[in-house]
N, C-alpha and C. Protein backbone atom coordinates (compact mmCIF):
# COMPACT_ATOMS: atom_id res chain seq x y z
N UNK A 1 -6.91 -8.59 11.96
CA UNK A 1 -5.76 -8.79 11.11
C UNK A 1 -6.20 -9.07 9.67
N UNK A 2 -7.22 -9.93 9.49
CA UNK A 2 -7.70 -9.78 8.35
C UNK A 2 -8.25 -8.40 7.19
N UNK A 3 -8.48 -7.73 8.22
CA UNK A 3 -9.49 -6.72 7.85
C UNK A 3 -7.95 -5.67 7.09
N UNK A 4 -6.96 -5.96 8.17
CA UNK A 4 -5.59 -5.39 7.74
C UNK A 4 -4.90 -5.47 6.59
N UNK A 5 -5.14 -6.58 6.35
CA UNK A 5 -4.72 -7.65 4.81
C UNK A 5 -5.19 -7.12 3.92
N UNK A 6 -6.46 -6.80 3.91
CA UNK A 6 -7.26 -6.69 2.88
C UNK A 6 -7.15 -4.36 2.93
N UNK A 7 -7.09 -3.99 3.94
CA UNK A 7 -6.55 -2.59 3.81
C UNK A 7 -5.10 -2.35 3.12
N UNK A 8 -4.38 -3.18 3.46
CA UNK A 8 -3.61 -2.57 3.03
C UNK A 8 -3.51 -3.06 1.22
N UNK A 9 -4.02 -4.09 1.03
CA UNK A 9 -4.58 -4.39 -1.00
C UNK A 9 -5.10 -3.15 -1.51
N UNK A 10 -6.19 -2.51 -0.85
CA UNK A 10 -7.08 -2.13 -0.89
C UNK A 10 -5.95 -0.70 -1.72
N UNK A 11 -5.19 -0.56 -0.29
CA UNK A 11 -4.26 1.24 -0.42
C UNK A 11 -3.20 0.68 -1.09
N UNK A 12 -2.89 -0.46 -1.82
CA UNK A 12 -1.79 -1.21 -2.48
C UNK A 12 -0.49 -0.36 -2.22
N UNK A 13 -0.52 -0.89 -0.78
CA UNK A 13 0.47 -0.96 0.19
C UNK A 13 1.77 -1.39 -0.22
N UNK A 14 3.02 -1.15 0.28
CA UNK A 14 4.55 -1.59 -0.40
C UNK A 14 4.99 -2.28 0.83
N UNK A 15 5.77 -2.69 0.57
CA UNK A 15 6.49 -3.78 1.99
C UNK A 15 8.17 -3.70 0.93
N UNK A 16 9.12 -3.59 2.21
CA UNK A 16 10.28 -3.36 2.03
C UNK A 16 10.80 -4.84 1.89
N UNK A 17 10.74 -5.70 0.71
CA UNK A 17 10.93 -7.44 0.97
C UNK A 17 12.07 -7.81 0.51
N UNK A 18 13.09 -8.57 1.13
CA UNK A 18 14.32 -9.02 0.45
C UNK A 18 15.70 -7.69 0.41
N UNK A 19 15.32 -7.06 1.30
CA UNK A 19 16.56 -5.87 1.55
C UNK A 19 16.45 -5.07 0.23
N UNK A 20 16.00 -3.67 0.58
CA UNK A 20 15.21 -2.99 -0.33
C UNK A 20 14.48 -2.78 -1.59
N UNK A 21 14.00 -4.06 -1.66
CA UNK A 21 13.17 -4.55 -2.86
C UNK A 21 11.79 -3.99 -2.53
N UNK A 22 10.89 -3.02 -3.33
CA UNK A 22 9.36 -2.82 -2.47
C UNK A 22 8.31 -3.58 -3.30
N UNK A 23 7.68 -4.13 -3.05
CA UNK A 23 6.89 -5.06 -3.40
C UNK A 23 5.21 -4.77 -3.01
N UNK A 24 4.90 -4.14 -3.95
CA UNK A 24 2.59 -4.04 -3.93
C UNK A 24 2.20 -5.00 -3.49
N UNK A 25 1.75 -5.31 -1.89
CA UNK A 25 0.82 -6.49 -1.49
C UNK A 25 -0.41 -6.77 -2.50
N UNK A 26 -0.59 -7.76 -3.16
CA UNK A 26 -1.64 -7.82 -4.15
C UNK A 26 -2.61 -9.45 -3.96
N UNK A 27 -3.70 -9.00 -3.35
CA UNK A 27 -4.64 -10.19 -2.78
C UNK A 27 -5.46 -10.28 -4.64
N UNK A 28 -5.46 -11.90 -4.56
CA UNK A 28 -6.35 -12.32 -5.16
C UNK A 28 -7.51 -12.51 -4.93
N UNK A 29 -8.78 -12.18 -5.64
CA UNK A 29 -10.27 -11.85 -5.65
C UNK A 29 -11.22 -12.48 -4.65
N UNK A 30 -10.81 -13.95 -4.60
CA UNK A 30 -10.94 -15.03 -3.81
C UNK A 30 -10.48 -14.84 -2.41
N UNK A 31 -9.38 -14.16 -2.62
CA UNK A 31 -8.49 -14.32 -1.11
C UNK A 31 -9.62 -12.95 -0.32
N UNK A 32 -9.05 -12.13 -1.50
CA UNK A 32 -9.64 -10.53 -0.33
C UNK A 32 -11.16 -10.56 0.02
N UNK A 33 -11.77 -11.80 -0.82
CA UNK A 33 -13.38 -11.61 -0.30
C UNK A 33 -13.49 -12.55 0.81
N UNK A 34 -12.65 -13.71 0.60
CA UNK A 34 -12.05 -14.55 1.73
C UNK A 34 -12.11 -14.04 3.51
N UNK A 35 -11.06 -13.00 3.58
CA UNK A 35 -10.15 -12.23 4.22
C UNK A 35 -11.56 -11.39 4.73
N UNK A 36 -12.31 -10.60 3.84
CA UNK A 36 -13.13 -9.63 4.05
C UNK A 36 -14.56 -10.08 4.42
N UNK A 37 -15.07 -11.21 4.57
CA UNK A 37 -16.17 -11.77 4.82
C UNK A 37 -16.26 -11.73 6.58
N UNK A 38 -15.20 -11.74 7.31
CA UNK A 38 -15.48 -11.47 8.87
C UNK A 38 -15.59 -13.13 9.35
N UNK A 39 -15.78 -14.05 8.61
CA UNK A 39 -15.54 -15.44 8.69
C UNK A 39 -14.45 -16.22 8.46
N UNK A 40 -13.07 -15.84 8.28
CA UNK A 40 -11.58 -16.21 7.95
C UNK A 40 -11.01 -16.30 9.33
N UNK A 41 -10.31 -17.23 9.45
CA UNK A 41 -9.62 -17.52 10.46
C UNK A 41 -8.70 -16.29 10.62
N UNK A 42 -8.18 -16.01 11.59
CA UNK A 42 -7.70 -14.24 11.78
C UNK A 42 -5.88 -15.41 11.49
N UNK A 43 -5.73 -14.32 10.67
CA UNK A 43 -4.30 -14.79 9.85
C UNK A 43 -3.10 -13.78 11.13
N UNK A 44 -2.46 -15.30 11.46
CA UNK A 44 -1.16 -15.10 11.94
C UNK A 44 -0.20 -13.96 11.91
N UNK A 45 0.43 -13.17 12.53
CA UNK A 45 1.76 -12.37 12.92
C UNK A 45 2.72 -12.70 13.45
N UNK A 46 3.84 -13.80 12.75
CA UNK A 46 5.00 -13.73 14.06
C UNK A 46 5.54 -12.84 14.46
N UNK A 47 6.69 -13.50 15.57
CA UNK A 47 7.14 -12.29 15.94
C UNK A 47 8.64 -12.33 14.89
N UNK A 48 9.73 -11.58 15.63
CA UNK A 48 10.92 -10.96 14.67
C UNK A 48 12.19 -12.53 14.57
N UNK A 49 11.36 -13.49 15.71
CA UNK A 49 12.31 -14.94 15.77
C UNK A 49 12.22 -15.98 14.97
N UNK A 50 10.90 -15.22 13.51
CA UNK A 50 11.08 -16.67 12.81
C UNK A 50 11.06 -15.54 11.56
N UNK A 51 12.09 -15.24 11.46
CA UNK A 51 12.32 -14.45 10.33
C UNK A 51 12.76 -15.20 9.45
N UNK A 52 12.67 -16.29 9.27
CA UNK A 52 12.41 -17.26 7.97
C UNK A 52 11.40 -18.27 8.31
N UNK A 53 11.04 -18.77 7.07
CA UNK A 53 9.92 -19.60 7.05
C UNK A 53 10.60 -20.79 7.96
N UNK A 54 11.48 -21.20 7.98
CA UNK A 54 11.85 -22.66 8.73
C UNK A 54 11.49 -22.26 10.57
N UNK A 55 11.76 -21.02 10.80
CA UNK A 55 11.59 -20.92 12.46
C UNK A 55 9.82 -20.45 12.69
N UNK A 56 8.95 -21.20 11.45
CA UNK A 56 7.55 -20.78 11.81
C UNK A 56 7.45 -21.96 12.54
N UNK A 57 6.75 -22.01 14.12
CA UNK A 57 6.22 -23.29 14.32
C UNK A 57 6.03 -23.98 13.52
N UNK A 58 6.06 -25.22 13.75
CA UNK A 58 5.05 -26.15 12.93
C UNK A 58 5.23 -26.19 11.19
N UNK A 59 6.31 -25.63 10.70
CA UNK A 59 6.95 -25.59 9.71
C UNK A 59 7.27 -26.76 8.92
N UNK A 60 6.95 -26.77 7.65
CA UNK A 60 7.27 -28.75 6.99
C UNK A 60 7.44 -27.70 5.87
N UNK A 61 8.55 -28.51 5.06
CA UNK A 61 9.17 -28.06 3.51
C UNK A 61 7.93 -28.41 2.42
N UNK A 62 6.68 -28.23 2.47
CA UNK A 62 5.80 -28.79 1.80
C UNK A 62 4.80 -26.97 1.00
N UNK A 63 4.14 -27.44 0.17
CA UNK A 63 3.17 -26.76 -0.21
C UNK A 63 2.06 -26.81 0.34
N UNK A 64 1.62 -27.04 1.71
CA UNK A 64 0.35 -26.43 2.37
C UNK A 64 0.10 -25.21 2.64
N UNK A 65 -1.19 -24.85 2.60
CA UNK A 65 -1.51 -23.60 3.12
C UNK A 65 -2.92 -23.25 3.90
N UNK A 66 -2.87 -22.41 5.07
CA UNK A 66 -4.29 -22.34 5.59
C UNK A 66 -4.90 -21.19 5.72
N UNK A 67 -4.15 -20.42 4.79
CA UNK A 67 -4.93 -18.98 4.20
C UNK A 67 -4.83 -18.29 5.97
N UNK A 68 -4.00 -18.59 6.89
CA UNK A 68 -4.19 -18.13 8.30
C UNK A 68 -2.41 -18.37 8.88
N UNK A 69 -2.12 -18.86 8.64
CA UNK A 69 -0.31 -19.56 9.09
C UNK A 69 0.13 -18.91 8.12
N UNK A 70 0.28 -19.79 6.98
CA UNK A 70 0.76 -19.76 5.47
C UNK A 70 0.05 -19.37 4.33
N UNK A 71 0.35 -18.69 3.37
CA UNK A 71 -0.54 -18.29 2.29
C UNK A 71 0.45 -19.20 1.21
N UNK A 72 -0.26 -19.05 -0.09
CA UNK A 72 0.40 -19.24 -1.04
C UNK A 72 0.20 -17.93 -1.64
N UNK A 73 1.39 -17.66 -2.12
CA UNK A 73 1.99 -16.14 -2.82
C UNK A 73 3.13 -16.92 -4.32
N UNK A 74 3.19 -15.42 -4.60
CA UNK A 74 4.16 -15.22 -5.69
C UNK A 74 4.58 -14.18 -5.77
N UNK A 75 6.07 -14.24 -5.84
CA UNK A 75 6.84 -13.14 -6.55
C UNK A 75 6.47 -12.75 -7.90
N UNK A 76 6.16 -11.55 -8.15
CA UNK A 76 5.53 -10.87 -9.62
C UNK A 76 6.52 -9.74 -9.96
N UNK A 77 7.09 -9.98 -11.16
CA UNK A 77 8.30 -8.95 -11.41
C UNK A 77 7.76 -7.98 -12.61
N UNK A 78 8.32 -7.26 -12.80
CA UNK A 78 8.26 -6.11 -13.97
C UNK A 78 6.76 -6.30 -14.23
N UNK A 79 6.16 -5.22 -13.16
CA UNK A 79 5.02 -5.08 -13.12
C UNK A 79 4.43 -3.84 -13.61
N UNK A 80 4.64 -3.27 -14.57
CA UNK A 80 4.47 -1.82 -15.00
C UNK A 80 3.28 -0.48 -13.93
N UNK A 81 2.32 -1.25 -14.06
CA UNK A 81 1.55 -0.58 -12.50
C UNK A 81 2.01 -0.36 -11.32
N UNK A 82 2.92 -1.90 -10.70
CA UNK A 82 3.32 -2.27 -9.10
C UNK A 82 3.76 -0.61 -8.32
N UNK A 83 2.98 -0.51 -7.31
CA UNK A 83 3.74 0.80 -6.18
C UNK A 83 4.54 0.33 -6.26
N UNK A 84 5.49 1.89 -5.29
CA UNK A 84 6.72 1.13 -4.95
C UNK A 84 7.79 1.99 -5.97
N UNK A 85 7.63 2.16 -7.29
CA UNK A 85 8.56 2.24 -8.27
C UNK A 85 9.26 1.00 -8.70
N UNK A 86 9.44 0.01 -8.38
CA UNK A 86 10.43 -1.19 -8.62
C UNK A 86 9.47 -2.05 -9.65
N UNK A 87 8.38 -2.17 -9.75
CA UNK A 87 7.71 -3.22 -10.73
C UNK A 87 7.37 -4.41 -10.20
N UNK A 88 7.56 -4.75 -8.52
CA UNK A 88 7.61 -5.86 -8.22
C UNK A 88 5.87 -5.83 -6.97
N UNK A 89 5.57 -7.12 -7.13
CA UNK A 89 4.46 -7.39 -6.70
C UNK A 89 4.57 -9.10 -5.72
N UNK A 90 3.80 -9.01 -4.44
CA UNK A 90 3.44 -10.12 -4.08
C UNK A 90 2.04 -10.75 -4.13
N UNK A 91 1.84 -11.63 -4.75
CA UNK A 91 0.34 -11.79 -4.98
C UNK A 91 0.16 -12.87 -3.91
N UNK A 92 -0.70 -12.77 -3.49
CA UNK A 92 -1.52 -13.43 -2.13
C UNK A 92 -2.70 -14.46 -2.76
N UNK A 93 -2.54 -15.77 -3.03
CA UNK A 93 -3.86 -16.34 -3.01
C UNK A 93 -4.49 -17.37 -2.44
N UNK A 94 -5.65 -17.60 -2.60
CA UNK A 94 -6.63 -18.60 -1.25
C UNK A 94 -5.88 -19.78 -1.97
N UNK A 95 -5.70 -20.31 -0.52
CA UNK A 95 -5.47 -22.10 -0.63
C UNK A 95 -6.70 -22.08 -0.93
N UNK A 96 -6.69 -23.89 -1.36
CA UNK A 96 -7.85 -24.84 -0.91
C UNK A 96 -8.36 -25.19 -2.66
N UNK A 97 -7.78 -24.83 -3.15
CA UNK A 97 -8.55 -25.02 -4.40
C UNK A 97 -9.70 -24.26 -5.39
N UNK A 98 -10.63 -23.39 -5.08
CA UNK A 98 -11.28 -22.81 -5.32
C UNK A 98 -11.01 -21.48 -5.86
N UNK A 99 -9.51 -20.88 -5.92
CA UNK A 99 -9.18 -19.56 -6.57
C UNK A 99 -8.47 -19.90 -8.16
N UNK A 100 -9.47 -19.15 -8.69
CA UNK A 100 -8.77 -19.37 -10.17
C UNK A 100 -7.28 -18.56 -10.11
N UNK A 101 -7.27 -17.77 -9.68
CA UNK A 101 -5.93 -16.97 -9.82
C UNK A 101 -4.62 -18.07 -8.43
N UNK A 102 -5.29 -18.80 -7.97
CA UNK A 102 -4.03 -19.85 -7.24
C UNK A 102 -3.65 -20.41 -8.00
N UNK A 103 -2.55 -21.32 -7.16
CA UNK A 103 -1.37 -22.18 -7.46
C UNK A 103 -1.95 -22.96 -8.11
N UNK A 104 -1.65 -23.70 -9.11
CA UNK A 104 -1.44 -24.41 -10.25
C UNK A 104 -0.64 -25.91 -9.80
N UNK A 105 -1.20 -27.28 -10.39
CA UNK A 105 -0.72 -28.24 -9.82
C UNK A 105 1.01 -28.34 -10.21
N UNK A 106 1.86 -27.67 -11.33
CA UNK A 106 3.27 -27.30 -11.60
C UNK A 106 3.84 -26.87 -10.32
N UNK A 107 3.16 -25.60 -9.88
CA UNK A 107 3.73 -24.43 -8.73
C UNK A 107 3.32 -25.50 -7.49
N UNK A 108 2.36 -26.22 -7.39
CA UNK A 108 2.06 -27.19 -6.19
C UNK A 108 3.17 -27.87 -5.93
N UNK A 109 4.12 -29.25 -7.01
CA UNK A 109 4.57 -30.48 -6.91
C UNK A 109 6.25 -29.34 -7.55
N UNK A 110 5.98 -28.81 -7.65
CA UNK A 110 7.51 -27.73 -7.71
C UNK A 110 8.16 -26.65 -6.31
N UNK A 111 7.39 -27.10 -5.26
CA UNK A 111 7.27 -26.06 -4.23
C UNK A 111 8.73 -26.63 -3.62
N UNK A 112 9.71 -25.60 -3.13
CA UNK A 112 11.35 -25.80 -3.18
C UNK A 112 11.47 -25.21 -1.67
N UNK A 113 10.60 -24.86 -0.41
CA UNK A 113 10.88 -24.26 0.52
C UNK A 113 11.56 -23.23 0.23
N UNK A 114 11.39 -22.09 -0.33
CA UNK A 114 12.22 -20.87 -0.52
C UNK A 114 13.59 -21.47 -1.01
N UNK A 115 13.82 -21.65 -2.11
CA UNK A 115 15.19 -21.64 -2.98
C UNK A 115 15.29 -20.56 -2.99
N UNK A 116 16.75 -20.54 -3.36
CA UNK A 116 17.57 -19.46 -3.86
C UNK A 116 16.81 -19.14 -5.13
N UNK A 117 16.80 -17.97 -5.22
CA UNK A 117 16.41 -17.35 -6.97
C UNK A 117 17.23 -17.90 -7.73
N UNK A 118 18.33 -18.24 -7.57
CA UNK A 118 19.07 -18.87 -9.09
C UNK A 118 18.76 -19.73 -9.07
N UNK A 119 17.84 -20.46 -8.35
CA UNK A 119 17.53 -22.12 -8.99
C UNK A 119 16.60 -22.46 -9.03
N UNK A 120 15.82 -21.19 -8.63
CA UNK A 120 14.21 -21.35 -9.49
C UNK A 120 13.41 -21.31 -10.53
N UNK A 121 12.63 -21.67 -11.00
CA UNK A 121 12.14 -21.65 -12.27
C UNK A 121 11.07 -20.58 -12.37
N UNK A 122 11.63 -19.42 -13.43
CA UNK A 122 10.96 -18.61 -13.27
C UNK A 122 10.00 -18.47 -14.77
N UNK A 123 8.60 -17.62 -14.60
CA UNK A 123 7.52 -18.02 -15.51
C UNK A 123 7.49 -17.03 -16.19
N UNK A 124 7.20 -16.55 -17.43
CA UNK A 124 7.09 -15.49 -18.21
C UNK A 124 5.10 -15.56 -18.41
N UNK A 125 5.45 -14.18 -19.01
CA UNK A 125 4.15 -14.39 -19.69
C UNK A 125 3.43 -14.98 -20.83
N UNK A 126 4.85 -15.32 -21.39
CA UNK A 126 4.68 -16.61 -22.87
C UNK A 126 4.09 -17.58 -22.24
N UNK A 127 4.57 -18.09 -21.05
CA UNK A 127 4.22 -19.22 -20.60
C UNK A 127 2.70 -19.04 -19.87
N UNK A 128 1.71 -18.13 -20.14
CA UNK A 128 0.55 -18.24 -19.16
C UNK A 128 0.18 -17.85 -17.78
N UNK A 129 1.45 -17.65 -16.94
CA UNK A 129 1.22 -17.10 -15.70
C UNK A 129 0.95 -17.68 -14.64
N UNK A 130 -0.09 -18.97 -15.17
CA UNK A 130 0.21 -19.92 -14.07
C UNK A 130 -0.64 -19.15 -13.10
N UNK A 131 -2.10 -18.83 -13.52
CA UNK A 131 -3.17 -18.41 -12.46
C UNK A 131 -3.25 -16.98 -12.18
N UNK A 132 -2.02 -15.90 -12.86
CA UNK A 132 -1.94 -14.78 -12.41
C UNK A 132 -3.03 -14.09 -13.71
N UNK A 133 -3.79 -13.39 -13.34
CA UNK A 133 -5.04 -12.87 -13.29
C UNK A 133 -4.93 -11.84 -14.77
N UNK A 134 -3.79 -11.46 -14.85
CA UNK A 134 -3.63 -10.81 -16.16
C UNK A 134 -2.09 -10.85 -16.65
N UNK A 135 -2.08 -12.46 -17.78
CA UNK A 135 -1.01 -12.44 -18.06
C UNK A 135 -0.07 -11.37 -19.01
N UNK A 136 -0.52 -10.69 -19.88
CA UNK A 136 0.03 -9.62 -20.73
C UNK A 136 0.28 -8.30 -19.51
N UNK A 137 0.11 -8.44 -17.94
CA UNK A 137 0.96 -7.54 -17.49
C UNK A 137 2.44 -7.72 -16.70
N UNK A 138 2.60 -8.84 -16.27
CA UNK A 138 3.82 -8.86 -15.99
C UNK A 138 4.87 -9.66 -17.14
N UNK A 139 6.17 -9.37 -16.93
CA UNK A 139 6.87 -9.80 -17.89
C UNK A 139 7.89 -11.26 -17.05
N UNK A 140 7.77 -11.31 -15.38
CA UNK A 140 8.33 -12.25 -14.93
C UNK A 140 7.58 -12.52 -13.87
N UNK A 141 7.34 -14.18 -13.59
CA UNK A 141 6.62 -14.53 -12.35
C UNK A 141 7.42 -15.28 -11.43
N UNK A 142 7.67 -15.05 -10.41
CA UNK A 142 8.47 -16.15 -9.75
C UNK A 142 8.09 -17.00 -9.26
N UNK A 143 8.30 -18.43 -9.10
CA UNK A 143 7.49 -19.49 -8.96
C UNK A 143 7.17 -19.70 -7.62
N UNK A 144 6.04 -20.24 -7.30
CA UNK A 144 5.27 -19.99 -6.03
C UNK A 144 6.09 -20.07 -4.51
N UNK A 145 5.49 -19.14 -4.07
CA UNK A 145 6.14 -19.49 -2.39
C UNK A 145 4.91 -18.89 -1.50
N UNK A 146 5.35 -19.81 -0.51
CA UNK A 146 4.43 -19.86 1.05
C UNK A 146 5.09 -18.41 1.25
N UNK A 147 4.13 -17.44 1.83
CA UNK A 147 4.14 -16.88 3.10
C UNK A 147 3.70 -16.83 3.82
C-alpha cells in the first residue's frame, strides 16, 4: 500500500474528492521517501463504513498523525499545474516533525476536525503557505486536515 501511495504521486494521480472536485495526490519529499523506503508502517484502507473521518476507529477530534491511520494533508487550490483540470491538489505530509513542507504549529493548534469550508481559515500565498514547498504556485491553501 505504500508502494501505492507513492505510484500513484509518482503518475500524479486524480481522486474524485468532495463530489466532483479532482484533486493531484501530491506527497511531500519526506513523506514519499518515507512511504518508499520499504520501512513505513503499511498505511491503512478503510472500508466504504467510515466514510468520514469520525467512523475511523479510534478517531479523536485532535491533530495526530501516524503517517499509517492518518496523514496530515492539505487542500491546495488554484494550482496552475494540478491534473485533473480543476487546479486543486491534496498534499500529503510526514507527521512527526521532521518534514519541512508539514504542518506548521498555526495548522497544528487550529486543527477543526474537518469544518465546513466556510469557517475555515484559508491561506494565500501572501501569507507563506505554511510549509507548502512552493509558495508563488498556488493562489489558495486550505488549512490543514487529517486524512
Amino acid at each position: 500500500m505504500a508502494q501505492y501511495l507513492v505510484d500513484l504521486h509518482d503518475s500524479k494521480a486524480t481522486f474524485n474528492f468532495c463530489g466532483g472536485m479532482m484533486f493531484q495526490l501530491i506527497l511531500s519529499d519526506k513523506l514519499r521517501e518515507h512511504l518508499a523506503s520499504g520501512n513505513a508502517q503499511t498505511p491503512v484502507v478503510y472500508d466504504a463504513k467510515a466514510n468520514r473521518m469520525a467512523r475511523i476507529p479510534g478517531y479523536s477530534k485532535s491533530a495526530e498523525a501516524d503517517n499509517a491511520k492518518i496523514f496530515h494533508g492539505r487542500e491546495v487550490r488554484q494550482v496552475p499545474t494540478a491534473t485533473g483540470g480543476m487546479g486543486f491538489a491534496i498534499h500529503l505530509t510526514k507527521a512527526g516533525g521532521d518534514d519541512p513542507e508539514g504542518w506548521t504549529a498555526p495548522e497544528l493548534a487550529g486543527y477543526d476536525g474537518w469544518g465546513h469550508d466556510a469557517s475555515r481559515q484559508w491561506r494565500t500565498a501572501e501569507d507563506g503557505c505554511e510549509g507548502h514547498p512552493s509558495p508563488a504556485a498556488p493562489a489558495k491553501i486550505g488549512f490543514g486536515r487529517a486524512f
